[in-house]
Protein backbone atom coordinates (compact mmCIF):
# COMPACT_ATOMS: atom_id res chain seq x y z
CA UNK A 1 14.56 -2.37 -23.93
CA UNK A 2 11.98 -3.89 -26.72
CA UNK A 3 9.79 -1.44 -28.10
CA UNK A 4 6.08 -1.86 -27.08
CA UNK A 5 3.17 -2.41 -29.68
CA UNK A 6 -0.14 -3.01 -29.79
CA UNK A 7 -0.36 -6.05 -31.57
CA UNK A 8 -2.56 -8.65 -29.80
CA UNK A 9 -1.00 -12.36 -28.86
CA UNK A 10 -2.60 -15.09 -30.46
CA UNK A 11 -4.29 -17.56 -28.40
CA UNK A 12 -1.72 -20.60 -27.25
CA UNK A 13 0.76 -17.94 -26.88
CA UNK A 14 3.10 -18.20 -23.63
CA UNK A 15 3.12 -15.53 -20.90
CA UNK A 16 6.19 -15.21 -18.51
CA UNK A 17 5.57 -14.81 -14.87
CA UNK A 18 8.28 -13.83 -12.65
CA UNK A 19 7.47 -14.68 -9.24
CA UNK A 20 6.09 -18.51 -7.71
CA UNK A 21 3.14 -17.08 -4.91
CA UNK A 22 -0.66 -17.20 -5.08
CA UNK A 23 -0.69 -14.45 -7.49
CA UNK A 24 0.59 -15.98 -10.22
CA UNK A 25 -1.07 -19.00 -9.59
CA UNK A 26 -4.47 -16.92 -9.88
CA UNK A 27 -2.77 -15.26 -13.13
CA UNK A 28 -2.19 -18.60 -14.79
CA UNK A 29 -5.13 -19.96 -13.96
CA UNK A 30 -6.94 -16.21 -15.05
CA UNK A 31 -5.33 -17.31 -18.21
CA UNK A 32 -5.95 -21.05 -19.39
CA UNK A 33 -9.63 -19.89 -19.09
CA UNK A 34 -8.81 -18.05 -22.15
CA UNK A 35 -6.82 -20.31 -24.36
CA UNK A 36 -3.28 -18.52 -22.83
CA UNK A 37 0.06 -20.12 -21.56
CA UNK A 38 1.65 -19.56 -18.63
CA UNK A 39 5.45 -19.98 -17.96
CA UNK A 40 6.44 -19.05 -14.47
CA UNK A 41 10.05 -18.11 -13.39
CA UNK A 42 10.11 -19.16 -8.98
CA UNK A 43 13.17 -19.34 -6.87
CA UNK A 44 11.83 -21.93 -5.15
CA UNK A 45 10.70 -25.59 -6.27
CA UNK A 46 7.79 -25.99 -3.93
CA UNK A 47 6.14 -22.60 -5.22
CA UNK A 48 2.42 -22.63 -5.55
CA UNK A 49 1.99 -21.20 -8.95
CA UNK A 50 3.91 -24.42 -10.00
CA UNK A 51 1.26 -26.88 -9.57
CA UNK A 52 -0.96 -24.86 -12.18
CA UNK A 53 1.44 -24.57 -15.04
CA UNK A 54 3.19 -26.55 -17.47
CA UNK A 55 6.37 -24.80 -18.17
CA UNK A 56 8.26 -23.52 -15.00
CA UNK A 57 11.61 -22.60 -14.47
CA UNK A 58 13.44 -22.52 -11.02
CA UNK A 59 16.22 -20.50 -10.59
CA UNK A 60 17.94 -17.55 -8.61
CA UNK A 61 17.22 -14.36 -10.44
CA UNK A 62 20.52 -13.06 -11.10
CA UNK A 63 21.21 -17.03 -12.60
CA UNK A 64 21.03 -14.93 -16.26
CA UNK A 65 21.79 -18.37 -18.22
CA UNK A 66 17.96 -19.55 -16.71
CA UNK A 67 16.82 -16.02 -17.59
CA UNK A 68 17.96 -16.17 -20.97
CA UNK A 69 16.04 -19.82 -21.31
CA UNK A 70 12.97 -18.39 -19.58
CA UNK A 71 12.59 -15.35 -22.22
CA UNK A 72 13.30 -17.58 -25.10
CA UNK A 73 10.07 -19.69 -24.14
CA UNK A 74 7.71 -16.79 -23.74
CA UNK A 75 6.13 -14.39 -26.00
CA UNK A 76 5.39 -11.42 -23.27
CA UNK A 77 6.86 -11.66 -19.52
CA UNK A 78 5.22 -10.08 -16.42
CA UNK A 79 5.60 -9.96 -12.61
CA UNK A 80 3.45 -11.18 -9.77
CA UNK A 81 5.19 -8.89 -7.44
CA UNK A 82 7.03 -5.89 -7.14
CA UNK A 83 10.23 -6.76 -5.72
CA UNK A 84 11.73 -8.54 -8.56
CA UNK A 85 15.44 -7.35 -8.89
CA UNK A 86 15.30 -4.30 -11.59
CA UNK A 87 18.42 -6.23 -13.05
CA UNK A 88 16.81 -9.10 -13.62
CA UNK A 89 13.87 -7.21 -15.18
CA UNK A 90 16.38 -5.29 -16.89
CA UNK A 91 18.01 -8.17 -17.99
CA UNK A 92 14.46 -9.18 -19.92
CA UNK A 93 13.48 -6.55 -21.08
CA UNK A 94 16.38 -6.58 -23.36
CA UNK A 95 15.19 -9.97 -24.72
CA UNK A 96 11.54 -9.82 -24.93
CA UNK A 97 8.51 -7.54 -23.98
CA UNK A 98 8.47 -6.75 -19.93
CA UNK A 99 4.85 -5.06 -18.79
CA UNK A 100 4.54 -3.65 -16.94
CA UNK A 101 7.51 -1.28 -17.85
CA UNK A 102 10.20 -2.42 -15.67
CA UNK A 103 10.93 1.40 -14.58
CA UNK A 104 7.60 1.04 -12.92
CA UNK A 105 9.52 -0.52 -10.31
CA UNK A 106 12.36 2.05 -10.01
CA UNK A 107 9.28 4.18 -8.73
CA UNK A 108 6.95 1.67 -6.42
CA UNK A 109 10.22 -0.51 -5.21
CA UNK A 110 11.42 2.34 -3.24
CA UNK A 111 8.91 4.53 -1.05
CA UNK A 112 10.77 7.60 -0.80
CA UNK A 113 10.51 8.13 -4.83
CA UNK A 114 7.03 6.35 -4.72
CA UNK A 115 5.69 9.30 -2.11
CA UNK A 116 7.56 11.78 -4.48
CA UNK A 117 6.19 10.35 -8.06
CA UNK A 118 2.21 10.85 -6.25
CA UNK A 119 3.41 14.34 -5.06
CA UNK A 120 4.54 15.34 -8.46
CA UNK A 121 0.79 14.39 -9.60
CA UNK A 122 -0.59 17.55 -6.87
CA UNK A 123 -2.12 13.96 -5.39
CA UNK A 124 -1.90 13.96 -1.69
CA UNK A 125 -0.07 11.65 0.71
CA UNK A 126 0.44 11.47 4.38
CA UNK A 127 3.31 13.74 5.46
CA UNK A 128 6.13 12.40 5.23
CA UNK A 129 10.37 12.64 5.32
CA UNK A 130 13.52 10.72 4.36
CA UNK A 131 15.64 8.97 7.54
CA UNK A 132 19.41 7.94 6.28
CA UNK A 133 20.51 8.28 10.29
CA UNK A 134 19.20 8.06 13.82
CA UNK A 135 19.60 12.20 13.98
CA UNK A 136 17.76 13.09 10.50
CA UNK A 137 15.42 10.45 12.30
CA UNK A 138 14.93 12.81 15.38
CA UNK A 139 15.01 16.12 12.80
CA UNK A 140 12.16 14.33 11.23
CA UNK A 141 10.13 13.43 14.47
CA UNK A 142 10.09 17.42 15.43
CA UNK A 143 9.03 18.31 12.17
CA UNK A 144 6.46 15.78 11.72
CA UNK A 145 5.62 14.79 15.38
CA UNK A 146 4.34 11.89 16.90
CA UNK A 147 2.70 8.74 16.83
CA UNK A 148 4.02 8.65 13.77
CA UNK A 149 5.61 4.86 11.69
CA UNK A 150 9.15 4.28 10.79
CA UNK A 151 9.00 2.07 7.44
CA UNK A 152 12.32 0.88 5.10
CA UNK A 153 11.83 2.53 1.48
CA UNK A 154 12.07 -1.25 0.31
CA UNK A 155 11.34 -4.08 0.59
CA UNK A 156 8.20 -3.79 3.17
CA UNK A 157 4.67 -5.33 2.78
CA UNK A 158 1.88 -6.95 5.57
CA UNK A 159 3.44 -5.09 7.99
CA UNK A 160 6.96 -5.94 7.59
CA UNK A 161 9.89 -3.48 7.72
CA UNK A 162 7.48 -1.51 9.58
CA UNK A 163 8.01 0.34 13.65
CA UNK A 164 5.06 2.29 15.23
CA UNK A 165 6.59 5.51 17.47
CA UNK A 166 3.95 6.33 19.41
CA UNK A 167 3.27 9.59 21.54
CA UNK A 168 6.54 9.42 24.16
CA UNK A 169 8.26 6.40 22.22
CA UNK A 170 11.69 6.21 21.54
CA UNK A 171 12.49 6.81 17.93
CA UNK A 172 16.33 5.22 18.12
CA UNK A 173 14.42 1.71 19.71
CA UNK A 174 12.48 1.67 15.83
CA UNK A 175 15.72 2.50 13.95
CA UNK A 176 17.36 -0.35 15.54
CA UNK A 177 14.45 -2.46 15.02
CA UNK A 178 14.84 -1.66 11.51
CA UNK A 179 18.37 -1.90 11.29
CA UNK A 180 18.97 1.19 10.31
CA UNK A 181 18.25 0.67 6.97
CA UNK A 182 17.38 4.11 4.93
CA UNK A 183 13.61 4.50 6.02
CA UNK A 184 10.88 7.51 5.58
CA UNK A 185 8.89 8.43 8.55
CA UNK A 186 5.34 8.72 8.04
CA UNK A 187 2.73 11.10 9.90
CA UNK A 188 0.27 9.17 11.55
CA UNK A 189 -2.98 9.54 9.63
CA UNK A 190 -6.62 9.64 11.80
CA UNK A 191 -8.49 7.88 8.88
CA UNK A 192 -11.62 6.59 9.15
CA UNK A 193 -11.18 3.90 6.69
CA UNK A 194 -9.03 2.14 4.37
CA UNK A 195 -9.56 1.57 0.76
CA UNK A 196 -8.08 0.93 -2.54
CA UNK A 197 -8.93 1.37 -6.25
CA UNK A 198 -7.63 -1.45 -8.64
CA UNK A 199 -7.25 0.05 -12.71
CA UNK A 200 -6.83 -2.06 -15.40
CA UNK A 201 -5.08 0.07 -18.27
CA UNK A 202 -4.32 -1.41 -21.72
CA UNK A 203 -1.66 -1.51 -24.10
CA UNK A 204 -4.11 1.44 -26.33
CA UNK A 205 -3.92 3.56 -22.91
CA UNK A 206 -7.99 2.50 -22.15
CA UNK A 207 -8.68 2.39 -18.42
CA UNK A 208 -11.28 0.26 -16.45
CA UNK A 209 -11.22 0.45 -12.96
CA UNK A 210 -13.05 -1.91 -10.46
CA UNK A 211 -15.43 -0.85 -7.66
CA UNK A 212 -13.89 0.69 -4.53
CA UNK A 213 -12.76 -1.13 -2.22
CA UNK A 214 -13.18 -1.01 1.52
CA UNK A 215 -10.25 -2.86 3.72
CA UNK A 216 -9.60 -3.88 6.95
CA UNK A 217 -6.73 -4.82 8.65
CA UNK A 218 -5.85 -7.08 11.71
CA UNK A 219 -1.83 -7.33 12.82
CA UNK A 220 -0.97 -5.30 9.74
CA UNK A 221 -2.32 -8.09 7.21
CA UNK A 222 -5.02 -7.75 5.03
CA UNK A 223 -8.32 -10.09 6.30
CA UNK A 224 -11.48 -8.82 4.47
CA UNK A 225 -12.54 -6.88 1.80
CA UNK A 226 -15.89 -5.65 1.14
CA UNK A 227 -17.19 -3.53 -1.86
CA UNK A 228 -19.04 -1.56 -2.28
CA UNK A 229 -16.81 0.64 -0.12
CA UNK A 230 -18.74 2.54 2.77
CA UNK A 231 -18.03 5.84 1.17
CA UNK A 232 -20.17 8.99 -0.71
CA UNK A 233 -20.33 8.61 -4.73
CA UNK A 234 -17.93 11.47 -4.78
CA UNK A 235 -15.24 10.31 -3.25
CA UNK A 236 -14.96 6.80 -4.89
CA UNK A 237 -15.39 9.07 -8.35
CA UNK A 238 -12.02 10.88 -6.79
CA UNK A 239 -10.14 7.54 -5.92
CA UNK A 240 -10.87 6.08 -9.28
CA UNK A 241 -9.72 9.59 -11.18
CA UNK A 242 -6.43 9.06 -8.73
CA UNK A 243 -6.07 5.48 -9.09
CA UNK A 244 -6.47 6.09 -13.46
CA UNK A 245 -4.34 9.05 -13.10
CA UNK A 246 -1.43 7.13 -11.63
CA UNK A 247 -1.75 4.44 -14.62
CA UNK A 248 -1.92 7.01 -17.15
CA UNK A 249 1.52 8.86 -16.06
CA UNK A 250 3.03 5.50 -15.38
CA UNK A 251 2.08 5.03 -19.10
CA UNK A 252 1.19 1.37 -17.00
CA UNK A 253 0.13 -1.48 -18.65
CA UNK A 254 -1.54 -4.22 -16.69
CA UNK A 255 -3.24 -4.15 -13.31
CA UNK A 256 -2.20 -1.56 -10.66
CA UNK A 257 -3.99 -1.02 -7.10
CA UNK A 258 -3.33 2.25 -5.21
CA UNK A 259 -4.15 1.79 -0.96
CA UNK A 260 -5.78 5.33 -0.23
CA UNK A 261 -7.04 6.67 3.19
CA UNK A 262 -10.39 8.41 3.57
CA UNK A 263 -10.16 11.30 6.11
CA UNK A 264 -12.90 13.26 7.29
CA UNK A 265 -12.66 17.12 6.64
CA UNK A 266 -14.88 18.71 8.48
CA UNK A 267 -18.09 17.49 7.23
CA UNK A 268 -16.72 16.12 4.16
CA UNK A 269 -14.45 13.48 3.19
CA UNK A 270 -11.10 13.78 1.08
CA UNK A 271 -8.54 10.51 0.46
CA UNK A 272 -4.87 10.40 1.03
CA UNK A 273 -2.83 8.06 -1.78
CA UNK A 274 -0.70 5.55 1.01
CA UNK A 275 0.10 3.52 -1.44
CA UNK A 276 0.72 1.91 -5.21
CA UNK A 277 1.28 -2.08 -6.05
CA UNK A 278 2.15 -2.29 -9.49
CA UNK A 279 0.81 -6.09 -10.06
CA UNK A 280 -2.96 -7.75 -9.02
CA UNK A 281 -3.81 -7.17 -5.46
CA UNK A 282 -5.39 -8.67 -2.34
CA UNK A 283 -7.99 -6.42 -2.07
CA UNK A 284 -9.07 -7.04 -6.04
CA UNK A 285 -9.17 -10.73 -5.35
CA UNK A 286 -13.27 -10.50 -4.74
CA UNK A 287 -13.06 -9.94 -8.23
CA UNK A 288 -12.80 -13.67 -9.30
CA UNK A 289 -15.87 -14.52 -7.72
CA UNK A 290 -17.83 -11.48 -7.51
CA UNK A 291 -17.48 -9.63 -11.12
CA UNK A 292 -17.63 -10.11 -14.41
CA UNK A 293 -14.13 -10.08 -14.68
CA UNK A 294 -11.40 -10.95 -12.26
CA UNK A 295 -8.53 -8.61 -11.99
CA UNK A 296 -6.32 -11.24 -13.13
CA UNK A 297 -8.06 -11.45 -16.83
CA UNK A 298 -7.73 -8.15 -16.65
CA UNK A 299 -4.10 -7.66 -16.25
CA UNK A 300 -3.73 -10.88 -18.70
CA UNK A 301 -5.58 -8.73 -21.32
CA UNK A 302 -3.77 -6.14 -20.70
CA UNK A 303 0.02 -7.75 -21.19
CA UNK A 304 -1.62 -9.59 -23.95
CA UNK A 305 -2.58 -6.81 -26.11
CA UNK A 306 -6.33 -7.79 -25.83
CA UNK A 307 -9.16 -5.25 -25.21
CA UNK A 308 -10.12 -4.50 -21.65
CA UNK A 309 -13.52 -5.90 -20.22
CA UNK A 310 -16.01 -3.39 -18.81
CA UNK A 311 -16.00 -5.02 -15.39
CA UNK A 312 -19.46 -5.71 -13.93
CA UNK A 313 -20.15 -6.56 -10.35
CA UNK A 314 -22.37 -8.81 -9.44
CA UNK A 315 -23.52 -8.00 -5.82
CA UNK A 316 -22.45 -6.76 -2.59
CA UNK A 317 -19.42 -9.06 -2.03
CA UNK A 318 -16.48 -9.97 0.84
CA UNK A 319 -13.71 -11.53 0.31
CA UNK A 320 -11.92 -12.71 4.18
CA UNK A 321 -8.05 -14.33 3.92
CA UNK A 322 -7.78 -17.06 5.52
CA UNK A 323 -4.49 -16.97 7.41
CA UNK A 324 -1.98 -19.42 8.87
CA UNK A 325 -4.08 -21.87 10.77
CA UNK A 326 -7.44 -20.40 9.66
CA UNK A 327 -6.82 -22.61 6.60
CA UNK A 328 -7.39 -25.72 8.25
CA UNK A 329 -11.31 -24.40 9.08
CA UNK A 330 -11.90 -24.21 5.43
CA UNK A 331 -15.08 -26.94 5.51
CA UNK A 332 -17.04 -24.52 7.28
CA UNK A 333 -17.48 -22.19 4.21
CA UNK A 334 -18.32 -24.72 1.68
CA UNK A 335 -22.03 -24.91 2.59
CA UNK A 336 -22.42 -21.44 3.04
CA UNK A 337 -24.58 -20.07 0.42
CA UNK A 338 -23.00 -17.66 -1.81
CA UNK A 339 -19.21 -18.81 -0.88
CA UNK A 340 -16.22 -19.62 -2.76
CA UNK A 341 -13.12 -20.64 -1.01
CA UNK A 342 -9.64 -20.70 -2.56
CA UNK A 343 -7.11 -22.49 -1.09
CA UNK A 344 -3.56 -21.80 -2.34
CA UNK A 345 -1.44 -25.00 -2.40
CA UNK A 346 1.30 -23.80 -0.03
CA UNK A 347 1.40 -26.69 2.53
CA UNK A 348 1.59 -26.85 5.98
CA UNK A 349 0.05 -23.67 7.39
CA UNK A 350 2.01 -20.63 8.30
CA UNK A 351 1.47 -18.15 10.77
CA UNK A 352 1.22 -14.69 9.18
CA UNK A 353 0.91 -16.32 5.94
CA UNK A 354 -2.01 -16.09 3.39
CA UNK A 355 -2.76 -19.44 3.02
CA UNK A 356 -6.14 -18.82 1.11
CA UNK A 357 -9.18 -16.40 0.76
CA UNK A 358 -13.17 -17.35 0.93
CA UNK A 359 -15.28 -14.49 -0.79
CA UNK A 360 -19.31 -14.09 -0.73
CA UNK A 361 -21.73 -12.87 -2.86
CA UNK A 362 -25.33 -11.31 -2.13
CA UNK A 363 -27.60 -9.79 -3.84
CA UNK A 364 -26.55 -5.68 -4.34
C-alpha cells in the first residue's frame, strides 16, 4: 500500500473512480467544474457515469490486466460505492493512491464488524447479535426479542438482504429468505425519525460536516430529504461530533455519511448510529443544489489533496428521488420555482431503481 501525503493534485490531473452508477457520474461531473479528470472503472458498458467522462474502462474487477491499465492512467483512485471487492482495492492500492483507505471497507463492507468498530467508539447502536445458523438465530431472538430485522453482514442496501420478524413471526421463514447467509439480527428501534450526518474530512485531518439531515423512507428506499432536520440544536451538535468522530478514527479521507436514529428519552432526545457509507450519499445529494458546496466537491477535494470548503446552505431545501416510473413525470418539476431535477442517464425505467432526484430550495 502507497504511502499517503498531502501534496495537492494539479489541476488536469486524472481521478480513478471505481464503480459506473449515478454517483460517480455526480463525482465526475463535481469535478470538471474544477479543472479535474475523471477516469471511471464500470463492469458494465451501458453505465451512467460513462456518458460524462472521457476515459473509461470496462472490465470485471478481478480482470487485474484492466486494473493494472486503469491505475496507470490515474493519479489518485476512489470508489463510488462500498462494495468494491477489497482485492481489487487491494490490488490498487499497491499501484497508486486508494482514498479512501481501502481497510475502510474491511470495516463498513461487513455489518457485524461495522456495529463493533461504532461500539468500540462508546457510540451507541441498536442492539444487536451475530446469526451463523437457524439456532444462534432463535438464541438471538430470546435475547433480543421481537419485531426485530434479520439483515446479511454484506452486501445489503435499499432494503435488500433485509427480513422483518415481527411480534409472533417465524424467524427460520427470514433465514430462508435470506439464504442463510451469516446475518446479525437487529432490535427493532421505536425512532421517531431518521437522519444522517455527511463529513467531509481532508487529507490534513480538517473536518466539515453538512447540515443534518432528516430522511424518509417508503418500501425501504430512500424518497426525500429535507434539511434542516426536525430536531433540537443539541442533538444535531451530537450527530455531527459522531458523524466527525467516526472520520477521525477511520483516519477517512473523502466523504462519509453515518444513518443515525433519533429516539425519544423521556423528554429528551438521544441518536442511535444505524449506519456508515464510506462514499457520497443519497441523503447529501440536496447538497448540489442547495449549498455552497456539493458533497461531491467535497469528497473530490478531499482525494485531491485540496482544502475543504466551509459548506454554506442556502435555504430550507428537499431533495425527492424519483424512482422507477416516477422518472417519466419529470416535466412537472421544471416550472416549479426553486427546482432542479437530475435525471441520471440509466434508460428505460426500473422499478425500485433511482432513476433521478428533483431538489427545492426556499428561502431559510
Amino acid at each position: 500500500m502507497l504511502k499517503r501525503d498531502n501534496a495537492p493534485l494539479p489541476p488536469g490531473a486524472t481521478i480513478g473512480i471505481l464503480g459506473g452508477g449515478q454517483l460517480a457520474r455526480m463525482l465526475a461531473q463535481a469535478a470538471s467544474r474544477i479543472g479535474l479528470n475523471c477516469h471511471v472503472y464500470a463492469t458494465e458498458a451501458d453505465s451512467c457515469a460513462l456518458e460524462v467522462v472521457k476515459r473509461a474502462t470496462v472490465a470485471p474487477y478481478a480482470d487485474q490486466d484492466a486494473l493494472a491499465r486503469f491505475a496507470k492512467g490515474c493519479d489518485v483512485i476512489t470508489y463510488e460505492f462500498e462494495n468494491v471487492p477489497s482485492q481489487t482495492a487491494s490490488f490498487l492500492s499497491q499501484r497508486k493512491l486508494v482514498l479512501p483507505d481501502p481497510r475502510v471497507l474491511a470495516t463498513t463492507q461487513d455489518r457485524l464488524i461495522e456495529k463493533e468498530f461504532v461500539e468500540s467508539l462508546d457510540i451507541a447502536t441498536a442492539p444487536y447479535a451475530p446469526v451463523i445458523d437457524a439456532s444462534q438465530l432463535f438464541e438471538a431472538v430470546h435475547r433480543i426479542g421481537l419485531p426485530a430485522i434479520l439483515k446479511t453482514r454484506r452486501f445489503g442496501y435499499d432494503g435488500k438482504g433485509q427480513h422483518r420478524i415481527d411480534a409472533g413471526g417465524d424467524p427460520a421463514t427470514a433465514w430462508r429468505a435470506l439464504s442463510g447467509a451469516p446475518c446479525i439480527l437487529e432490535g427493532f428501534v421505536p425512532f421517531e425519525r431518521e437522519i444522517s450526518v455527511v463529513v467531509a474530512r481532508g487529507r490534513d485531518g480538517s473536518l466539515q460536516s453538512f447540515d443534518v439531515t432528516e430522511n424518509e423512507h417508503r418500501d425501504h428506499i430512500l424518497k426525500v430529504s429535507r434539511v434542516p432536520a426536525a430536531i433540537p440544536d443539541p442533538v444535531a451538535a451530537e450527530a455531527v461530533r459522531i458523524a466527525e468522530s467516526i472520520a477521525t478514527a477511520f483516519d477517512y479521507v473523502g466523504v462519509l455519511a453515518v444513518e443515525m436514529f433519533v429516539l425519544r428519552d423521556g423528554t429528551a432526545q438521544r441518536v442511535l448510529v444505524n449506519e456508515i457509507a464510506p462514499r457520497v450519499h443519497n441523503s447529501g445529494h440536496w447538497t448540489i443544489d442547495g449549498c455552497t458546496v456539493s458533497q461531491f466537491e467535497q469528497h473530490i477535494r478531499a482525494v485531491a489533496g485540496w482544502p475543504l470548503a466551509v459548506p454554506v446552505r442556502l435555504g430550507r431545501v428537499e431533495m425527492v428521488n424519483l424512482i422507477g416510473a416516477e422518472a417519466n413525470d419529470y416535466t412537472r418539476w421544471l416550472a416549479v420555482p426553486g427546482a432542479a431535477i437530475h435525471l441520471y442517464g440509466k434508460g428505460d425505467p426500473v422499478p425500485g431503481r433511482k432513476m433521478g432526484h428533483v431538489t427545492r430550495v426556499q428561502a431559510d
